[in-house]
Every structure is written in C-alpha cells, then in structure tokens.
Protein backbone atom coordinates (compact mmCIF):
# COMPACT_ATOMS: atom_id res chain seq x y z
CA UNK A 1 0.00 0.00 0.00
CA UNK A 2 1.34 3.33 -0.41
CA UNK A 3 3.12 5.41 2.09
CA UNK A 4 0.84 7.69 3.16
CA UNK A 5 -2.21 5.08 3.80
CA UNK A 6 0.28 3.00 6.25
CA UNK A 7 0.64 6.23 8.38
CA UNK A 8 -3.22 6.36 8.29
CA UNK A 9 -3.71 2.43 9.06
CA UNK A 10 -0.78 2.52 12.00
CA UNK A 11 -1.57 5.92 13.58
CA UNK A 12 -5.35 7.51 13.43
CA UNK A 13 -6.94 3.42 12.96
CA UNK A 14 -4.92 3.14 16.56
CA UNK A 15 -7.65 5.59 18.48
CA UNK A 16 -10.42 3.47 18.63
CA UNK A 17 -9.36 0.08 19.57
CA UNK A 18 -7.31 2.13 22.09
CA UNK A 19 -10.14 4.41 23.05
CA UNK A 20 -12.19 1.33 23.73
CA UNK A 21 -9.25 -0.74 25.87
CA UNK A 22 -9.15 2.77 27.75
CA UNK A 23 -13.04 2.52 28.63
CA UNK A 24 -13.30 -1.01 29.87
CA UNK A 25 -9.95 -1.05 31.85
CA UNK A 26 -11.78 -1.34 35.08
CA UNK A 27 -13.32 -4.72 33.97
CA UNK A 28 -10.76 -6.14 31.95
CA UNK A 29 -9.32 -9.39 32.72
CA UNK A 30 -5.67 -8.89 33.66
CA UNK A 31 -4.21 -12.25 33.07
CA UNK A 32 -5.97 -12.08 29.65
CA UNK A 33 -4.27 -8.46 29.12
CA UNK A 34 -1.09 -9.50 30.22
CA UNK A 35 -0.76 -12.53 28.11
CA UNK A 36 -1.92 -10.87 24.69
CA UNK A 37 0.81 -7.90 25.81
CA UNK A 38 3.43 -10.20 25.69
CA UNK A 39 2.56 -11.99 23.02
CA UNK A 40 1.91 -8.89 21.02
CA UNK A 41 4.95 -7.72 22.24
CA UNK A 42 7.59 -10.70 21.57
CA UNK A 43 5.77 -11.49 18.00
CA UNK A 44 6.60 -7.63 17.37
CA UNK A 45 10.08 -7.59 17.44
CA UNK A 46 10.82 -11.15 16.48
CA UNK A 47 8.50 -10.71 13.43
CA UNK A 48 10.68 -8.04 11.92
CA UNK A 49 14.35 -9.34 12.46
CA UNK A 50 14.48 -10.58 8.70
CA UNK A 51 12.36 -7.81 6.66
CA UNK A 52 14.00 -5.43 4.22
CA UNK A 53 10.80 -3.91 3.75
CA UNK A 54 10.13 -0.65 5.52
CA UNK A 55 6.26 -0.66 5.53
CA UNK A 56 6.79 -4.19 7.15
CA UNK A 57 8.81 -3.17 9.65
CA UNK A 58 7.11 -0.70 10.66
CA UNK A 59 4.47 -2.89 10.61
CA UNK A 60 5.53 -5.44 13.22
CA UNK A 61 7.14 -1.96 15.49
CA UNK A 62 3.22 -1.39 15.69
CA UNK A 63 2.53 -4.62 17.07
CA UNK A 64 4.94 -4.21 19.38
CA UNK A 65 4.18 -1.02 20.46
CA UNK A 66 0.30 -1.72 20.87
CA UNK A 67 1.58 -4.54 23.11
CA UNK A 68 3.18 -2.01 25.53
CA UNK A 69 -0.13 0.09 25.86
CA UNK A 70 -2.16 -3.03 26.16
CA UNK A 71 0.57 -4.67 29.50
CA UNK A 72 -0.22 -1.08 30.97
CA UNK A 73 -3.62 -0.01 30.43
CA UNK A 74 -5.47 -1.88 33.59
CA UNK A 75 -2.21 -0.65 36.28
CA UNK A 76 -2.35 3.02 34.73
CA UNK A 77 -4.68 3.86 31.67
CA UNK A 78 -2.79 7.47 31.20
CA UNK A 79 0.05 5.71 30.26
CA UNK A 80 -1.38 4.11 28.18
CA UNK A 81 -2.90 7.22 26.54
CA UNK A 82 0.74 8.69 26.27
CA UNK A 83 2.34 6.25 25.27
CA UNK A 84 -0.05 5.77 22.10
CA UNK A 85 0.18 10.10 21.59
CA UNK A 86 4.38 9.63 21.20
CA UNK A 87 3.84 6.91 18.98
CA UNK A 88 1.53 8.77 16.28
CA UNK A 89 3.52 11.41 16.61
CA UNK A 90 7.48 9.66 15.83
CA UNK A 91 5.13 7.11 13.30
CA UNK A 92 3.49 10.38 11.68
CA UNK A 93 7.50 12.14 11.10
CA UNK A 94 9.09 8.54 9.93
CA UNK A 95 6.32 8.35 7.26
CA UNK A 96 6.42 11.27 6.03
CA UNK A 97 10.04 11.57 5.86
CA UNK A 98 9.52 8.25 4.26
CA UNK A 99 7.16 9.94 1.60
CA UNK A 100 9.41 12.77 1.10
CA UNK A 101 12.41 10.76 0.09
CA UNK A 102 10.02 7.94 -1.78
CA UNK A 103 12.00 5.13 0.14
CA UNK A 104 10.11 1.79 0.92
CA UNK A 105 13.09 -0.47 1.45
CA UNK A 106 16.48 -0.64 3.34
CA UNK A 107 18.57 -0.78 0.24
CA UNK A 108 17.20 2.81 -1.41
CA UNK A 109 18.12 4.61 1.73
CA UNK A 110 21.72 3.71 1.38
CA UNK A 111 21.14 6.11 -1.58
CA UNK A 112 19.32 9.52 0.30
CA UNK A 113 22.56 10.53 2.17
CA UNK A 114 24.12 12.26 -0.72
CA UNK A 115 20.66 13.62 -2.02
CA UNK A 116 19.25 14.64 1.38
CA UNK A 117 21.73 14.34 4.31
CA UNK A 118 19.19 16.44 6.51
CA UNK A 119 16.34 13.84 5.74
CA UNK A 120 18.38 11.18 6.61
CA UNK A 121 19.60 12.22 9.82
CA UNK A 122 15.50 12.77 10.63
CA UNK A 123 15.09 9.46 9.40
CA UNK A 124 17.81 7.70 11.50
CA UNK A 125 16.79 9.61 14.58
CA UNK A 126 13.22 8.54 14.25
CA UNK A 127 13.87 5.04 13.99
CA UNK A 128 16.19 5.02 16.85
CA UNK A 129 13.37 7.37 19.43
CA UNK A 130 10.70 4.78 17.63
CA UNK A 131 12.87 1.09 19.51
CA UNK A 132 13.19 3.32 22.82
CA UNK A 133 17.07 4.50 22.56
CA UNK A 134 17.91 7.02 25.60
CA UNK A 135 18.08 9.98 25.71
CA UNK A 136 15.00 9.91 22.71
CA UNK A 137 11.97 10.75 23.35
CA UNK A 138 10.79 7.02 22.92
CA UNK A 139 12.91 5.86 25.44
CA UNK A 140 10.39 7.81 28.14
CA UNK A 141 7.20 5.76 27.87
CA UNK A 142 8.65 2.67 27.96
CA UNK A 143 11.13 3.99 30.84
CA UNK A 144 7.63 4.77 32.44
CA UNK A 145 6.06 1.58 31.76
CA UNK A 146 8.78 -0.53 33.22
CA UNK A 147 8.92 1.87 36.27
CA UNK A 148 5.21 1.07 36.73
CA UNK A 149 5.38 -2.75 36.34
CA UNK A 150 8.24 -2.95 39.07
CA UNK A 151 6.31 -0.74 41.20
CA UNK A 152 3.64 -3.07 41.23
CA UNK A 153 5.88 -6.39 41.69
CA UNK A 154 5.31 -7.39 37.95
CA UNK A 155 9.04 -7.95 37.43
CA UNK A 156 8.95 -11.14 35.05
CA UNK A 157 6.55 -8.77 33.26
CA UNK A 158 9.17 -5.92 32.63
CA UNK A 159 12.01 -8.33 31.78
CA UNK A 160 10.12 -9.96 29.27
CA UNK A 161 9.04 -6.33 27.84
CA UNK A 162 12.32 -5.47 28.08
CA UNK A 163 13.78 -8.04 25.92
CA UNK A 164 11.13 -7.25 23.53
CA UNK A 165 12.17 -3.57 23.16
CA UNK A 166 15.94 -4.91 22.66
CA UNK A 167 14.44 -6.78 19.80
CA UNK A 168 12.77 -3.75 18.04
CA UNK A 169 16.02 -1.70 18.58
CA UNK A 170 18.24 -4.04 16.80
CA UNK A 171 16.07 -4.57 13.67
CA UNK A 172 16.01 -0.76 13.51
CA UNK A 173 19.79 -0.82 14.38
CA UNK A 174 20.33 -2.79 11.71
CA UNK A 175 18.75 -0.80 9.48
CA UNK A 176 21.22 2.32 10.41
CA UNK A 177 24.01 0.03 10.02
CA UNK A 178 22.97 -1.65 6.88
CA UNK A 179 22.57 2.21 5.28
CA UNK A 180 25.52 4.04 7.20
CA UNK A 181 28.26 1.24 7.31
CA UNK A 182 27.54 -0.68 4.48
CA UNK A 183 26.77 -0.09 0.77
CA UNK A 184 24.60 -1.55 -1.97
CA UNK A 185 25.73 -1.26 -5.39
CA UNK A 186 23.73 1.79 -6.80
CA UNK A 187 24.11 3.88 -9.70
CA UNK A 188 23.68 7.32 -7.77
CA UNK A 189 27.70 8.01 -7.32
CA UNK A 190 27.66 11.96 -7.35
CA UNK A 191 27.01 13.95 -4.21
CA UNK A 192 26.09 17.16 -6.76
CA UNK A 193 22.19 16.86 -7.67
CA UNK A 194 20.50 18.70 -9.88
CA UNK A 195 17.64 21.17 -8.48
CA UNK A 196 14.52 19.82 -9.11
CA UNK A 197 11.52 21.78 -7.31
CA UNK A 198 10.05 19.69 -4.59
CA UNK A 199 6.29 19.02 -5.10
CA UNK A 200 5.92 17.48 -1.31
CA UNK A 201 5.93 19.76 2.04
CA UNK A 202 8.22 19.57 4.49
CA UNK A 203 6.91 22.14 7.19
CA UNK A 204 5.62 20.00 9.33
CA UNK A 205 8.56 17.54 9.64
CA UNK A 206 11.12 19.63 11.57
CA UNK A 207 8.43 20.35 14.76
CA UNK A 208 7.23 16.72 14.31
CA UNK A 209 11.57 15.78 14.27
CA UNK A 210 11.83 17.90 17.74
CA UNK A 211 9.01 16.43 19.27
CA UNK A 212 9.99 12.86 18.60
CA UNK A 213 13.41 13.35 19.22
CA UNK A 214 14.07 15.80 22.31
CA UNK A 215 10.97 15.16 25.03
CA UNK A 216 12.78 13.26 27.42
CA UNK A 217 13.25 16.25 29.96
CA UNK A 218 9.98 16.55 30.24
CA UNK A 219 9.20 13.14 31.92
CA UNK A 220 8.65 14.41 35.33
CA UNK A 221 5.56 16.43 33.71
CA UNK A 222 4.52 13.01 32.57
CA UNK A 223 4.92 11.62 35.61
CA UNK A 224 2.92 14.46 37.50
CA UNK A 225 -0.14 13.85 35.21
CA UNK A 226 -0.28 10.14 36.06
C-alpha cells in the first residue's frame, strides 16, 4: 500500500481500539491483558528481524508497540494514553520523511545521504526514538512503563518487555548500520544533484523531528499527570 495510507492504518486506525481498551480497563481481565501484551509484544520484534521492507517493519514496530499500551492499560490507563500520543507522533514524522524521500526499502536509503543528508539524519533519529534508545523521546514511555510494572511487583513482566524492546532496537539498528556502514551497489555516485523543485511539504517535519526526538526532559511532567 502506499506510504501515506500505512501512516493512516498505523496511527489515526490506533484511536479506537485504544479508546475502547481505555473505557473497559476497570473490567478487563488482567491475566488475559497480560498474556496478549506479551505476546503482542515478543511477536513484534521477532517478526521483523528478517524484513528489508520498511512498511513491514514498521508494521511489526506497531505490534509491538500496541503490546506495551495493552501490559499497561489496567495498572495506569494514562500511560497508556501517552504512550499511544508519542507513537503517532514519531510514526506520523518517519512516514512522512519516508514519503518525502520515496523510500520503501532498506537498500534505497543507502542512496538519500548524498541527495538529502538532513532527511536522513531525521530518518535515523526517528527510527532510533521509535525502539526506545535514551536519551529519545521514545525511550520515556517505555522507561515509564517498566517503572510502573516494578512498582507493582510485575518484574517477570518488565524483563520480558524489556527483551522485547531490545528486539525492536536491533532490527532498527540494523537498518542504520545496513545504510551508514555498508553499501549496496547503486548507480547514484555523485554527491552534486541537480535542483529539481520539490512538489511534497516539508513544514511539518522539523516540529514533528523535535518532538519525537528531544521530550525526554519533560518526563517528570509526565509523571505528574499520572
């Protein structure tokens, strides 16, 4: 599918179901919750260890992700809430970075650092806040999560969750690596482009790049709210 309806289909299709988990906390069955979260979770990041497709990944970092709001929602349903916000909003600047640069697999990236060095460094910085890399601003709801499940003696519950996020980082590790360290044979030798007008907009990217990328100080207003 293209670009733009993945954003839709892993960001505003994410309100509802959530919404609904959100009103029925209080008579959720926990067990139940916690076993779907982990599941959800594990399947996540093991699912997208061998993908070279972007959309795919990005797929399976949404199953992951929804099984982090799901573990939390009957302990703390705010979380849960913020949690979900930070992910629309570092999905919502990866895809359209994504769209900008027209990349939909690992290989074609290794390509954008001599057209767009600025888009790739948004790029690479999303992907890293999106597995939960400190001091991102991904790293805080899971940093918040975990805090919860300890406070509440679920400890084999955050070390499983834990391993799960380790998962997600390395598949998007590897993607850094794969377009950074390594190169694919591609025709595009010369850093010197020629100017072509760009047709898509940009504006929004840079706020969305700050907000994904430098809310970590901000956690103890986080914490305050719960």
């Amino acid at each position: 599918i293209p670009l733009l309806s993945g954003m839709i289909l892993l960001t505003w299709q994410k309100v509802a179901p959530t919404s609904l988990l959100y009103q029925m906390s209080p008579s959720l069955n926990m067990k139940i919750l916690i076993t779907l979260a982990i599941t959800s979770a594990l399947l996540g990041g093991w699912g997208g260890l061998n993908q070279t497709h972007l959309r795919k990944i990005l797929a399976y970092s949404s199953i992951a992700h929804m099984g982090w709001m799901t573990i939390i929602i009957s302990i703390n349903p705010t979380m849960t809430l913020i949690n979900l916000l930070i992910y629309i909003i570092t999905t919502l600047n990866l895809f359209l970075a994504l769209n900008f640069s027209s990349m939909t697999k690992i290989k074609t990236i290794t390509s954008l650092w001599n057209k767009s060095t600025p888009m790739t460094i948004i790029i690479f910085l999303t992907l890293l806040s999106l597995g939960g890399l400190p001091p991102l601003t991904g790293f805080m709801p899971k940093w918040l999560i975990l805090k919860e499940l300890l406070a509440n003696d679920n400890v084999v519950m955050a070390i499983l969750m834990a391993l799960s996020a380790l998962l997600s980082l390395f598949f998007y590790m590897r993607i850094i690596y794969a377009t950074t360290l390594t190169m694919y044979p591609t025709s595009n030798n010369s850093k010197l482009q020629w100017f072509c007008p760009q047709t898509k907009t940009v504006n929004i990217i840079p706020p969305l790049t700050i907000l994904s990328s430098l809310l970590l100080p901000l956690t103890p207003m986080f914490i305050i709210l719960n």
